[in-house]
Protein backbone atom coordinates (compact mmCIF):
# COMPACT_ATOMS: atom_id res chain seq x y z
CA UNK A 1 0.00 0.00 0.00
CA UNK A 2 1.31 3.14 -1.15
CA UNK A 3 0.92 6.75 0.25
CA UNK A 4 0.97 8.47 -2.78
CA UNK A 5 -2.29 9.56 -2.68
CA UNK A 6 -2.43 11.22 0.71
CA UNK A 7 1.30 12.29 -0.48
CA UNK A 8 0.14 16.38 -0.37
CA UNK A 9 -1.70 15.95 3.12
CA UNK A 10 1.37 14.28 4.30
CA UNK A 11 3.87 17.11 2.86
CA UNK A 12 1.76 20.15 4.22
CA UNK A 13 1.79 18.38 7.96
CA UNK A 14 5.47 18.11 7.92
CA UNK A 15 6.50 21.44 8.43
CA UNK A 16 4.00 22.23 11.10
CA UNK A 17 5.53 19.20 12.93
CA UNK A 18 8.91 19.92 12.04
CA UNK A 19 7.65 23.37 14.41
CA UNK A 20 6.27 22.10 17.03
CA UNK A 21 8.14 18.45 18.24
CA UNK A 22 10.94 21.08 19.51
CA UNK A 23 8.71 23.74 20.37
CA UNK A 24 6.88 21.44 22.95
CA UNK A 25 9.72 20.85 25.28
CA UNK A 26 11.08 24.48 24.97
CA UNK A 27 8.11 25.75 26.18
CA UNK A 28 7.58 22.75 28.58
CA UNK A 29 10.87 24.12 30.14
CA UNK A 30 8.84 26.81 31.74
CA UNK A 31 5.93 24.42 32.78
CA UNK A 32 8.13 22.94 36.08
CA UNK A 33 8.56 26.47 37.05
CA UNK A 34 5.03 26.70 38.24
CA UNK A 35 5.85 23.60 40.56
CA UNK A 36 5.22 24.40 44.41
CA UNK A 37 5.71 21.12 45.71
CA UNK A 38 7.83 18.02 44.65
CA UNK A 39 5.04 16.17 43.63
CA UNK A 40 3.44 18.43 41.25
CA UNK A 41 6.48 19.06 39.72
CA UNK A 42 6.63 15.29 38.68
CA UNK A 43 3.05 15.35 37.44
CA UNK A 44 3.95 19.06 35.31
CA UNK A 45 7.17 17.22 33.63
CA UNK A 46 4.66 14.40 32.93
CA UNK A 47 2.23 16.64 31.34
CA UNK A 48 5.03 17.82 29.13
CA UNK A 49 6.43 14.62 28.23
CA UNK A 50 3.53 12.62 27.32
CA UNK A 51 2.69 14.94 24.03
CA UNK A 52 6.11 16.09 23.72
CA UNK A 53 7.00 12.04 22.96
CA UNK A 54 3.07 12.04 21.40
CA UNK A 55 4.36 14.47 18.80
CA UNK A 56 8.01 13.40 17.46
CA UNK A 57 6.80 9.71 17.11
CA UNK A 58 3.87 11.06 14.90
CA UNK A 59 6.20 12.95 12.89
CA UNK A 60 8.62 9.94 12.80
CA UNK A 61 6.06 7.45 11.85
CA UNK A 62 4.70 9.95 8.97
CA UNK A 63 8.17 9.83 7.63
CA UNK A 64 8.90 6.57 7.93
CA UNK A 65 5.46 5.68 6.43
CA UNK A 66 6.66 7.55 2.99
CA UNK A 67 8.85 4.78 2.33
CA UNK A 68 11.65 5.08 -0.45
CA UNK A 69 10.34 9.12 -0.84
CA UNK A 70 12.51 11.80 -1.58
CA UNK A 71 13.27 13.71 1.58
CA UNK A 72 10.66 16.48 2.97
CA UNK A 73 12.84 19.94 2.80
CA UNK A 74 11.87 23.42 3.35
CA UNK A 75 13.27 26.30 3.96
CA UNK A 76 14.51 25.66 7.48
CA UNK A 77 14.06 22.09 7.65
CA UNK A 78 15.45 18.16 6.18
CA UNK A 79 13.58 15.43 7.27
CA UNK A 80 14.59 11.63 5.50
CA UNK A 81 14.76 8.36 6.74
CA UNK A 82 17.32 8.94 8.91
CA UNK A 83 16.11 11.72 10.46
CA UNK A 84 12.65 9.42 11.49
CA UNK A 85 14.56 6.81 13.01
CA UNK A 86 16.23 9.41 15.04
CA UNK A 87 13.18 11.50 15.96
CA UNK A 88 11.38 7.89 17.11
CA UNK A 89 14.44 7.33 19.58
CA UNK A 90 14.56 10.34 21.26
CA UNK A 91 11.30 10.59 21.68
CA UNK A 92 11.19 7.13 23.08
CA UNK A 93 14.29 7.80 25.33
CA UNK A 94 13.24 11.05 26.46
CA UNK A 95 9.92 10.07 27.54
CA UNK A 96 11.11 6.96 29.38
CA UNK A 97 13.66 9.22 31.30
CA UNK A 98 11.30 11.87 32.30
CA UNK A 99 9.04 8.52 33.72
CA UNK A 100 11.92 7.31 35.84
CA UNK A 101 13.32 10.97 36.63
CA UNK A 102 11.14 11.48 40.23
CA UNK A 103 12.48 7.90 41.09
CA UNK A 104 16.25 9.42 40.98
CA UNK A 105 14.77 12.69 42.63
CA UNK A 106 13.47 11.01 45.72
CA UNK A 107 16.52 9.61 46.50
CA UNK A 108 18.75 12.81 45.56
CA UNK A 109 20.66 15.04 47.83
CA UNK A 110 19.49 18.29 47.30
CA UNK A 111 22.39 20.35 49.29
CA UNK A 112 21.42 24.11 49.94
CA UNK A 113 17.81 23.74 48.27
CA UNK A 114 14.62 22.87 48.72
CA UNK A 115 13.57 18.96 47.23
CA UNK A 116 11.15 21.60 45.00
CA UNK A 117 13.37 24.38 43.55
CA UNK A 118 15.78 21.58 42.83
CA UNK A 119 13.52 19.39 40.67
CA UNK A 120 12.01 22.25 39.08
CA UNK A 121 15.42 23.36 37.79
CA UNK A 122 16.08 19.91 36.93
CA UNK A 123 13.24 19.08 34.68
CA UNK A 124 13.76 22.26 33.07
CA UNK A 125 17.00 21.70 31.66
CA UNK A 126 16.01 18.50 30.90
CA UNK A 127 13.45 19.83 28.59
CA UNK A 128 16.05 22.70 27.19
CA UNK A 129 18.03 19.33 26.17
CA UNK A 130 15.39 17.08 25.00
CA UNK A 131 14.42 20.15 22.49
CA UNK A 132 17.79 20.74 21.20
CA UNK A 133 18.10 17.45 20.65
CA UNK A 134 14.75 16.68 19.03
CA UNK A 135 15.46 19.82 16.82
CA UNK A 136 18.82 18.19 15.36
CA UNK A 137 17.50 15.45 13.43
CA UNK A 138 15.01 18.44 11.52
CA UNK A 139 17.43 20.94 11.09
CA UNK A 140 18.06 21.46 7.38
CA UNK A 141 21.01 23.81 7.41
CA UNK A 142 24.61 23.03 8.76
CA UNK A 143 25.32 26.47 10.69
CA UNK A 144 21.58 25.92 12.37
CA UNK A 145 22.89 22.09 13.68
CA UNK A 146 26.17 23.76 15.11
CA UNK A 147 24.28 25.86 17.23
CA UNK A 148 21.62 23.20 17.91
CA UNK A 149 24.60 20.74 19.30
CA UNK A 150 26.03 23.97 21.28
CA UNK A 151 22.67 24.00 23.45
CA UNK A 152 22.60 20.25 24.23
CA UNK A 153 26.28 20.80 25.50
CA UNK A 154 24.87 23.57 27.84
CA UNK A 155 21.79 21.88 29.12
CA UNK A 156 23.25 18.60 29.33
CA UNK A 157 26.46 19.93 30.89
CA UNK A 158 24.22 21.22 34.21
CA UNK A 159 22.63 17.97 34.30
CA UNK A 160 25.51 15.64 34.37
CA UNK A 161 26.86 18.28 37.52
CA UNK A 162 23.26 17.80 39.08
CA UNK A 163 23.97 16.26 41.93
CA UNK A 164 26.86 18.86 42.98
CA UNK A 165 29.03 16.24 44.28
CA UNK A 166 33.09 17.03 43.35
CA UNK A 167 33.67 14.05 40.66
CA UNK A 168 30.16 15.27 39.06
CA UNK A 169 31.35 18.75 39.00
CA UNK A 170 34.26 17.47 37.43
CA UNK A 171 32.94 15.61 35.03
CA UNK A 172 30.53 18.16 33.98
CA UNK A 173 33.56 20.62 33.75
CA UNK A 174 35.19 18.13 31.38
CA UNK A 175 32.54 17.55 29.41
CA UNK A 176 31.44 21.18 28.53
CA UNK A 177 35.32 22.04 27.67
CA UNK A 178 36.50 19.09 25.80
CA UNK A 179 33.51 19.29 23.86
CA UNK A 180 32.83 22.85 23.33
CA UNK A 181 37.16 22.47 21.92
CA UNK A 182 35.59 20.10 19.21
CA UNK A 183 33.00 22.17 18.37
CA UNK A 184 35.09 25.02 17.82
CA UNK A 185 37.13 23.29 15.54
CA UNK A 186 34.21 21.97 13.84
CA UNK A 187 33.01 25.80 13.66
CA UNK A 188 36.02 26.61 11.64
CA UNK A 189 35.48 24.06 9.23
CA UNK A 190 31.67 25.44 8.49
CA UNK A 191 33.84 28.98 8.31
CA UNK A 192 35.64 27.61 5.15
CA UNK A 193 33.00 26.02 3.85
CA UNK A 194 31.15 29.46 4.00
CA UNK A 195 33.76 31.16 2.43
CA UNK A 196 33.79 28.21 -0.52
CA UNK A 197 30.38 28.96 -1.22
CA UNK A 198 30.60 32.51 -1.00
CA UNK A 199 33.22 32.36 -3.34
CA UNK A 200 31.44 29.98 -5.89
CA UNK A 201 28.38 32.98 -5.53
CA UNK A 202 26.44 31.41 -2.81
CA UNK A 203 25.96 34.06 0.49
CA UNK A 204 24.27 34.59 3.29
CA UNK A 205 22.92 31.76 5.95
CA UNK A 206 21.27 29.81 3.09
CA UNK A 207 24.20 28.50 1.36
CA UNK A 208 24.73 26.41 4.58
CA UNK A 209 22.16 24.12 4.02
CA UNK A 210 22.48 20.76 3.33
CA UNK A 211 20.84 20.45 -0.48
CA UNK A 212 22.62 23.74 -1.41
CA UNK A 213 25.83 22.34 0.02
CA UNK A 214 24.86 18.94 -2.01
CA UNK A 215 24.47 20.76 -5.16
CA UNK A 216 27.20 23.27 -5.26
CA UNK A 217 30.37 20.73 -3.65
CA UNK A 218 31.11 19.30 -7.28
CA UNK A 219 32.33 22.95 -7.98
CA UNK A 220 33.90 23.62 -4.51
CA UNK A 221 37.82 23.82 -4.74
CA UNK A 222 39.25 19.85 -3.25
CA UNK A 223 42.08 21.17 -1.28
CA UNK A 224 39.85 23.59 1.12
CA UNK A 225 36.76 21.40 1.14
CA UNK A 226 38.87 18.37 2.02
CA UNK A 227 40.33 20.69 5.13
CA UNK A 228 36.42 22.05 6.02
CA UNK A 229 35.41 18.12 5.92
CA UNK A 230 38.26 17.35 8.08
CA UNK A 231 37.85 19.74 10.58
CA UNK A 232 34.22 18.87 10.71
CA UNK A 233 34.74 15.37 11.30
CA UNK A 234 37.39 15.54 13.90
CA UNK A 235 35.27 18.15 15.78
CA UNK A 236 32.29 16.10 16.23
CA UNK A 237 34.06 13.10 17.18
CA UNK A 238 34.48 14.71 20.08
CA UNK A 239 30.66 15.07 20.30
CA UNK A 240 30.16 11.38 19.15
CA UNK A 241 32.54 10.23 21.33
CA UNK A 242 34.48 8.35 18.75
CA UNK A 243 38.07 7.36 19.84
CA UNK A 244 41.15 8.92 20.54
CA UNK A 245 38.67 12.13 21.46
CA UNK A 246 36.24 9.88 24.11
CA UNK A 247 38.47 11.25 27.12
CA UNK A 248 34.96 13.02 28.31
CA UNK A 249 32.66 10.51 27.68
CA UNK A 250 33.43 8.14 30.62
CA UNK A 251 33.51 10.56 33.00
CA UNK A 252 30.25 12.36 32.07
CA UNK A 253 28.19 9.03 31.98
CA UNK A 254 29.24 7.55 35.28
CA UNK A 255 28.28 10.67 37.06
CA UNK A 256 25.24 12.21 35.42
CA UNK A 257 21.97 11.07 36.97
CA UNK A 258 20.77 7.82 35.02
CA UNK A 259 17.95 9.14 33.54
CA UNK A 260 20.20 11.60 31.59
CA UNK A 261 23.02 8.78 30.92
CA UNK A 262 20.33 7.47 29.01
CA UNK A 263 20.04 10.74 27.12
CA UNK A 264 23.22 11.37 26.61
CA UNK A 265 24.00 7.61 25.38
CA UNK A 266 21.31 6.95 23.48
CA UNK A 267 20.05 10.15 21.68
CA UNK A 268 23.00 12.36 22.04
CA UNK A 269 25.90 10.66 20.63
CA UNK A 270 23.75 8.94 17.63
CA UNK A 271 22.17 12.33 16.83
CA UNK A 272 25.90 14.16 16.57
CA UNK A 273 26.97 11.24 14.43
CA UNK A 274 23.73 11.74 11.96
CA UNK A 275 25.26 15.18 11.38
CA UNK A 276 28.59 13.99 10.32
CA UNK A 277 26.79 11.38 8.10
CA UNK A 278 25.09 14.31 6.16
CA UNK A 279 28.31 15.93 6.52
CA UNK A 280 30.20 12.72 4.45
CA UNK A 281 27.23 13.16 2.01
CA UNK A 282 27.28 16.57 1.81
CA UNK A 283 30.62 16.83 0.60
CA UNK A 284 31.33 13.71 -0.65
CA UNK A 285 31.37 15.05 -4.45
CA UNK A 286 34.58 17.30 -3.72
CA UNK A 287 36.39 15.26 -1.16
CA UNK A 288 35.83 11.78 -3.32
CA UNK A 289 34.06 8.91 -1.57
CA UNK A 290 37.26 7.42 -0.68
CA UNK A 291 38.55 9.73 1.44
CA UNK A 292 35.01 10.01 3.19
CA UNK A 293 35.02 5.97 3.59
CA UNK A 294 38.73 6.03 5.20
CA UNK A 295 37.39 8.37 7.48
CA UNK A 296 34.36 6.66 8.72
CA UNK A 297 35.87 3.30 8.96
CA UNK A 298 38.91 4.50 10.36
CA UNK A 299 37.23 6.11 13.07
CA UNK A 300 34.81 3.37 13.51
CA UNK A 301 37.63 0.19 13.97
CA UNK A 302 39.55 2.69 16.23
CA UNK A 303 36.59 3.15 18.38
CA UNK A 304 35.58 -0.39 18.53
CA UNK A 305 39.32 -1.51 19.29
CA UNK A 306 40.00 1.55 22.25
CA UNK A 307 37.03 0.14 23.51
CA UNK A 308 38.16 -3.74 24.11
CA UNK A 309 40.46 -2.98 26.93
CA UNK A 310 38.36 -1.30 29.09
CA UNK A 311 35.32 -4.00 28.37
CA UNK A 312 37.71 -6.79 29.92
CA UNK A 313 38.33 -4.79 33.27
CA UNK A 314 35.94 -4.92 36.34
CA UNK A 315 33.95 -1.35 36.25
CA UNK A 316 31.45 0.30 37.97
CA UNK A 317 28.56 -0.28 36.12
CA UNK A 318 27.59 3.20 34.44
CA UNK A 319 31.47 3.09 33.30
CA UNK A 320 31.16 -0.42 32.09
CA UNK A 321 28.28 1.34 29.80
CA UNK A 322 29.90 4.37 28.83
CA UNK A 323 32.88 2.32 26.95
CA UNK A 324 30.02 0.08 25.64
CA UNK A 325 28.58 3.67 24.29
CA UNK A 326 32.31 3.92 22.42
CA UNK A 327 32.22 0.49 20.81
CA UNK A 328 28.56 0.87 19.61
CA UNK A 329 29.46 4.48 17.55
CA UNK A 330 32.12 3.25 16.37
CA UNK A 331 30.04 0.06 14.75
CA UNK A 332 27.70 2.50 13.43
CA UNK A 333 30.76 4.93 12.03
CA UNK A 334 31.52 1.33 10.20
CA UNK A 335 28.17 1.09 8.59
CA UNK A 336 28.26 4.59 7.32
CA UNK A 337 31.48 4.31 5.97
CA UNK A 338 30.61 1.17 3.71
CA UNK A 339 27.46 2.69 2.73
CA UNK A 340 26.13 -0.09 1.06
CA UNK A 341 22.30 -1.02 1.56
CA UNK A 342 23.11 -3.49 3.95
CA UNK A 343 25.00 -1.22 6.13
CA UNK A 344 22.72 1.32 6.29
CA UNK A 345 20.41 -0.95 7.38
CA UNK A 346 22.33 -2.24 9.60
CA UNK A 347 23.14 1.35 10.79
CA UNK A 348 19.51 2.02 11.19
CA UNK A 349 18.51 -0.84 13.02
CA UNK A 350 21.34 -0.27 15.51
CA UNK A 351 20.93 3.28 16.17
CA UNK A 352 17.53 1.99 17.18
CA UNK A 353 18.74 -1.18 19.29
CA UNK A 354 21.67 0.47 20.87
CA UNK A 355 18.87 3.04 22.09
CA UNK A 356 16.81 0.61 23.88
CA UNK A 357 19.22 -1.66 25.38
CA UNK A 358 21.59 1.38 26.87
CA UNK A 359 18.88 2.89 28.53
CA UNK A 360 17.54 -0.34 30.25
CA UNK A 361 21.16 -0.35 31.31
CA UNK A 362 20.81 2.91 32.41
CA UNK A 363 17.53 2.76 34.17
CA UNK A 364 18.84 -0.60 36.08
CA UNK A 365 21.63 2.32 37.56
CA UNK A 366 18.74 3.65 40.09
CA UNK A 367 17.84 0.38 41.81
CA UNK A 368 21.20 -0.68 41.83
CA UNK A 369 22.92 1.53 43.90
CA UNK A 370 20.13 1.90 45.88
CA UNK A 371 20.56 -1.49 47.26
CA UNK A 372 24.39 -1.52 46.62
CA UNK A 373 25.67 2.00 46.59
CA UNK A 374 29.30 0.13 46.70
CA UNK A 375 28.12 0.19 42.84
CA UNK A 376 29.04 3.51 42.43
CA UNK A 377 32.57 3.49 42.54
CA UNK A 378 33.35 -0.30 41.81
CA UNK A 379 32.23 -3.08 39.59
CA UNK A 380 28.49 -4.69 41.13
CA UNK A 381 28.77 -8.37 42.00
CA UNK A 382 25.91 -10.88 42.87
CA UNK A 383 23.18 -8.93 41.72
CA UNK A 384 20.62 -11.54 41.20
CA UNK A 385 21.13 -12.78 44.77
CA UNK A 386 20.19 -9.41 45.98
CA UNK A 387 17.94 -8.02 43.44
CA UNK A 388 15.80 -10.31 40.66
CA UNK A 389 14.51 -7.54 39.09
CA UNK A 390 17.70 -5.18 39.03
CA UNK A 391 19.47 -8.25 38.01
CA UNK A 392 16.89 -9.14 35.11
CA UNK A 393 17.08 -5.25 33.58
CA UNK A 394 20.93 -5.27 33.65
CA UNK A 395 20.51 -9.03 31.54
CA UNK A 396 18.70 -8.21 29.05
CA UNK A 397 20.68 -4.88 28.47
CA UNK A 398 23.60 -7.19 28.64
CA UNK A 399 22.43 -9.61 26.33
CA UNK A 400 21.53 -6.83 23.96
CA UNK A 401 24.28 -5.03 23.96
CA UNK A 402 26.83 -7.78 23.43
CA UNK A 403 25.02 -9.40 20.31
CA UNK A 404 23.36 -12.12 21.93
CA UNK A 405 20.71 -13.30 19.76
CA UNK A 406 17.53 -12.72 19.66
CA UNK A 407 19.28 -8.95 20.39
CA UNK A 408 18.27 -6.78 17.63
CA UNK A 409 22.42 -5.84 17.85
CA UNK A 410 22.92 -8.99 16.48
CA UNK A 411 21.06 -8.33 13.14
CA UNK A 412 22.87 -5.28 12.31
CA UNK A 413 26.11 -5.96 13.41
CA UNK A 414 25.45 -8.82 10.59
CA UNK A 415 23.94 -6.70 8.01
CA UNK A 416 26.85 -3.83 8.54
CA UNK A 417 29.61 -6.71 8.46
CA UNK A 418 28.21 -8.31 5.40
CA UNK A 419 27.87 -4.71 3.92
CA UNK A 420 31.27 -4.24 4.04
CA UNK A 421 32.15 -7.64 2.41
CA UNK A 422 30.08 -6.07 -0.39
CA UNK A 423 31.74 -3.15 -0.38
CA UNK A 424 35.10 -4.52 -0.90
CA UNK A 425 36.25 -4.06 2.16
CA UNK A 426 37.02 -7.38 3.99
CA UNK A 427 39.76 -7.38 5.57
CA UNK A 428 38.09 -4.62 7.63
CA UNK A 429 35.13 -6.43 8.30
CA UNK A 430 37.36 -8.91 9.73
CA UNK A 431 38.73 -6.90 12.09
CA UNK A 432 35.93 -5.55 13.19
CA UNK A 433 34.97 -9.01 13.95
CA UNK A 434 37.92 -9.57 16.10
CA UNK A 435 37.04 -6.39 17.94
CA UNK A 436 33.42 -7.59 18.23
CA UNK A 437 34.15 -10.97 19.28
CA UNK A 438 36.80 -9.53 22.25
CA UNK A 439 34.15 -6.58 23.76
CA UNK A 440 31.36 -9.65 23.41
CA UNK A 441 33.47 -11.89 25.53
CA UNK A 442 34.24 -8.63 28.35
CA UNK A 443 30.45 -7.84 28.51
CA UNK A 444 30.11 -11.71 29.08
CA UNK A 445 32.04 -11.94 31.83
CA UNK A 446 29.82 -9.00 33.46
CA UNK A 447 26.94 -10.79 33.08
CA UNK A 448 28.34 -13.64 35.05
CA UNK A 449 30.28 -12.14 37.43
CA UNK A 450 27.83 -8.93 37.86
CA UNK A 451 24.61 -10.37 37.73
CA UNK A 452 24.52 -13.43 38.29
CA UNK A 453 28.02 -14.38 40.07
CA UNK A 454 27.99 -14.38 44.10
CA UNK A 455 26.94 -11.76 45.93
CA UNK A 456 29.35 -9.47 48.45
CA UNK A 457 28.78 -7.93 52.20
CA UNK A 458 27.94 -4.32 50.47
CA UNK A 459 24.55 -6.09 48.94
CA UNK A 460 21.94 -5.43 50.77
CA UNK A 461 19.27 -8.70 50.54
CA UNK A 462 16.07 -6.88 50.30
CA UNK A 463 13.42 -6.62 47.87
CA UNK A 464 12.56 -2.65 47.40
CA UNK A 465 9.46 -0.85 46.35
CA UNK A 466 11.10 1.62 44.18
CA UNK A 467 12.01 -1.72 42.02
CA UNK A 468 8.67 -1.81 40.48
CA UNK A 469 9.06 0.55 38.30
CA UNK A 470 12.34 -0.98 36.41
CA UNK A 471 10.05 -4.15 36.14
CA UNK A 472 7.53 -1.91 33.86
CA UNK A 473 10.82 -0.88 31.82
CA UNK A 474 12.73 -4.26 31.49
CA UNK A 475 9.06 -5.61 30.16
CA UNK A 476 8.68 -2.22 28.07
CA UNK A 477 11.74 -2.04 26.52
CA UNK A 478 13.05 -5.72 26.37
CA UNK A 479 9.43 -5.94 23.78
CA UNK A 480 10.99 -3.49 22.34
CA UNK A 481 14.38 -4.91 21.55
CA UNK A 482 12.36 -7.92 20.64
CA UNK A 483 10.14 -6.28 17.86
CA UNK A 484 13.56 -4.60 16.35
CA UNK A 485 14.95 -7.70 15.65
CA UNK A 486 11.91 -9.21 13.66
CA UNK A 487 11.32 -5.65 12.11
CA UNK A 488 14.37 -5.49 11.25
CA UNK A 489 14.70 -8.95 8.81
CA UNK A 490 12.39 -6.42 6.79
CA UNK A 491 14.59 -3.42 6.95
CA UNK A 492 17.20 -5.18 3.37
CA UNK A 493 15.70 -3.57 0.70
CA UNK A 494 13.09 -1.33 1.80
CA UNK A 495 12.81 2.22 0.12
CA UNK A 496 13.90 4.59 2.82
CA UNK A 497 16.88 2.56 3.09
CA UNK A 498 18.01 2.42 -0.84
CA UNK A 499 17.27 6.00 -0.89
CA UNK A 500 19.62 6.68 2.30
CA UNK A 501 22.38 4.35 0.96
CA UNK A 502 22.24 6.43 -2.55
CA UNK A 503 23.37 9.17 -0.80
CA UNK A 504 20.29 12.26 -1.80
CA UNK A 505 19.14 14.79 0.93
C-alpha cells in the first residue's frame, strides 16, 4: 500500500511538525517552574512529556510511512529516513527518562535547596536538552545544527553536575570544555565552507544548508573542502565520542543522573553522528568517496578496538556502559562508511537497538545503587542474589548489547559486516569481527560475574518498592528490543533505506 495519494496531506503536515516536536519541550521548560511542591512538579514534567514524545513519534512514523520518498525539505528544515529513526528514539528515550526521573529525585541530595526548587530546575534543563536534541534530526542547514549541538552541550552539561558532588562537578567541567574544543574546531570548518560557497556565488545563511551544500560541492575547490570536511569530522568526534577524542565521555556518563546517561547515550551521541553522516554526504562530491570511507571506517575500527580494553576490566557499572557507548558508535561509524544497503540498514537498526538496550542499562543504575551504593565506585557483583529484578534489567541490556541473539544488535552488526564484504572491504570487516568478538566476551564476563556471580557484604538482601518501576521498563523495553529484531529482517531492501544508501538529501 502506497501513500501516494495522501502524499500532499502528508507534505503540508510536515512542516508544522517539524515546528512544534521542539517547540513542545522548549516551552515545557517553563511548565516545572510553576511547581510548588515536589510532587506536582513530577506530574507538570509528565504533562510535558507525554505529548512532547506524542508528537516526534507522529512525525517519525509519517516519515517513515513515505517509504523510499525523496526527503521532505523546506526552507529551514530536512527530514529523510534517517532523520525518522532518530526523531522515534529520542522521543522514546526522552519520555522513558522523564518517567523514571522522580524515582532518581526522591533519593537525591538536594544540598542548599529545597527537594522543590531543585527538581524544578532539573526538569527544566532537561526539557532545554530534550528540544535541542529533538530539533537536530530536523534541522536542514549546517550552521543551524552547530548551534543546535552547542545547546545540548549547555543543558546537558548542568545535568551531568546535578547532583553537585566534586567528581560530578568534574565531570561536567570536562565535558562542557573538551567538547565545546571540538565544536570550535568543527566551527572553523563550516567557516571555510562558507567562504567556498561565497566564493562559488552562494551568500548569506542559506548556502549552509544541506541540499545547497549537495548541489554546489562538485564545484567547490578539493584542497579547502577536504580541510572544512576534516575539521568537521574531527570536531564532532568529540561530540560522538568516537576514539582517541572519548576522554569526556566516561567521566560524564558515570556521574550524570541515570535518567540523563540514558540521554546522553542513546540520543545524544547517535544524533551528533547523523550530522557527520550528512556531513560525508554533503561533501562527498569534492572530497571523493574514498577519502570520506577512510574516514568513517577509520574512526569506527579505532573506536571499537580503544574500547576492548576497558570491556575486559571490572567497572562500575555506568562506566562499564559508557565504553560500551564507544564500541557501539564506532560500529555504526563502520556502517556509514561502507554505505552499502546493507550497512545502512544495519546502521539504522542499531541506532535503534543500541537506544533501547543502553537505557535499560541505564535505568537498572537507580535500583542498583540503591541497594548496593558500593556500585558507584566499583564493579556490582551478585546482583541476582540481591535483586531479581535489578538483576533481570541489567541481563537483558547485557544480552543486547553484546550481540546475543535474539538482540536486535545482532542483526545489524550482521547486516553492517556483510555490507562491508560487499563493499570490498574485507579485511576490515574482519577486524571488526575480532574487535566484536573480544568486547562480546568482556560484557560476558559481566553478566556472570555482575549479575549473576555471588553476591558481596555491600549487597543489601532486600526486595525494594522503588524496584517496580524498572520491572515496567525491562518488560517495556526488552518488547521493544524484541520487535527490532523481527522488524528489522524487513529493513534489506526497503525504500527509505536504498534512498539513504544512494546518498540524496
Amino acid at each position: 500500500m502506497t501513500l501516494s495519494c495522501c502524499e500532499p496531506c502528508v507534505t503540508s503536515m510536515v512542516p508544522i511538525l517539524a515546528g512544534v516536536v521542539p517547540a513542545l519541550p522548549l516551552v515545557g521548560a517553563l511548565v516545572p517552574l510553576l511547581a510548588r511542591t515536589p510532587r506536582q512538579a513530577d506530574r507538570l514534567g509528565l504533562a510535558v512529556a507525554v505529548p512532547t514524545a506524542a508528537a516526534a513519534l507522529w512525525l517519525a512514523v509519517t516519515v517513515l510511512a513515505r517509504g523510499g520518498e525523496p526527503a521532505l525539505r523546506g526552507q529551514w528544515y530536512l527530514i529523510d529516513g534517517a532523520s525518522g529513526v532518530l526523531l522515534a528514539v529520542i522521543a522514546v528515550v526522552g519520555l522513558c527518562s522523564a518517567l523514571v526521573s522522580p524515582s532518581y529525585l526522591r533519593t537525591h541530595r538536594h544540598g542548599s535547596s529545597t527537594a522543590t526548587s531543585s527538581r524544578t530546575w532539573y526538569y527544566t534543563a532537561l526539557f532545554l536538552f530534550w528540544a535541542a536534541l529533538l530539533a537536530v534530526p530536523i534541522a536542514g542547514n549546517l550552521a543551524v545544527v552547530w548551534l543546535l549541538v552547542e545547546a545540548t552541550t549547555g543543558a546537558s552539561a548542568l545535568l551531568v553536575a546535578f547532583s553537585g558532588a566534586r567528581e560530578a562537578l568534574e565531570a561536567g567541567w570536562k565535558y562542557l570544555v573538551l567538547t565545546t574544543l571540538g565544536l570550535s574546531v568543527a566551527l572553523l570548518g563550516i567557516v571555510v565552507l562558507a567562504i567556498n560557497q561565497a566564493n562559488a556565488g552562494h551568500h548569506g545563511l542559506h548556502a549552509l544548508d544541506w541540499h545547497t551544500l549537495q548541489g554546489a560541492a562538485h564545484a567547490l575547490p578539493a584542497g579547502s573542502t577536504l580541510v572544512a570536511f576534516v575539521l568537521l569530522l574531527a570536531g564532532l568526534a568529540t561530540k560522538i565520542g568516537w576514539a582517541p577524542v572519548h576522554n569526556w565521555l566516561p567521566d560524564a556518563h558515570s556521574e550524570a543522573p541515570a535518567p540523563i546517561s540514558a540521554m546522553l547515550s542513546a540520543a545524544l551521541l547517535p544524533s551528533v553522528l547523523l550530522i557527520a553522516w550528512r556531513v560525508k554526504e554533503t561533501l562527498e562530491p569534492s572530497v571523493g568517496a574514498a577519502t570520506t570511507r577512510a574516514v568513517f571506517i577509520g574512526f569506527g575500527l579505532a573506536s571499537i578496538l580503544v574500547a576492548v580494553p576497558f570491556l575486559w576490566r571490572a567497572l562500575p557499572w555506568k562506566r562499564l556502559l559508557a565504553y560500551s557507548s564507544l564500541e557501539h558508535m564506532g560500529v555504526i561509524a563502520l556502517g556509514i562508511g561502507f554505505g552499502t544497503p546493507l550497512a545502512i540498514a544495519g546502521v539504522l537498526l542499531h541506532i535503534a537497538g543500541h537506544a533501547l538496550a543502553k537505557s535499560l542499562g541505564f535505568y537498572a543504575a537507580l535500583p542498583l545503587l540503591r541497594h548496593d551504593p558500593h556500585a558507584a565506585k566499583h564493579a556490582p557483583t551478585g546482583v541476582a542474589e540481591a535483586s531479581p529484578s535489578t538483576a533481570a534489567a541489567m541481563g537483558v541490556s547485557l544480552v543486547a548489547l553484546a550481540g546475543l541473539p535474539p538482540s536486535p544488535l545482532f542483526l545489524s552488526e550482521l547486516l553492517i559486516l556483510l555490507g562491508g564484504v560487499a563493499a570490498g572491504d574485507p579485511i576490515v570487516s574482519a577486524i571488526a569481527v575480532i574487535g566484536l568478538a573480544l568486547g562480546f566476551l568482556g560484557l560476558l564476563h559481566a553478566l556472570l560475574e555482575g549479575v549473576v556471580g555471588e553476591g558481596t557484604p555491600h549487597t543489601r538482601r532486600t526486595r525494594l518498592r522503588g524496584e517496580r518501576p524498572i520491572v515496567a521498563l525491562t518488560a517495556i523495553l526488552g518488547g521493544g528490543l524484541l520487535a527490532l529484531a523481527a522488524a528489522g529482517l524487513l529493513l534489506p531492501g526497503s525504500g527509505f533505506v536504498e534512498t539513504l544508501a544512494r546518498g540524496g538529501l
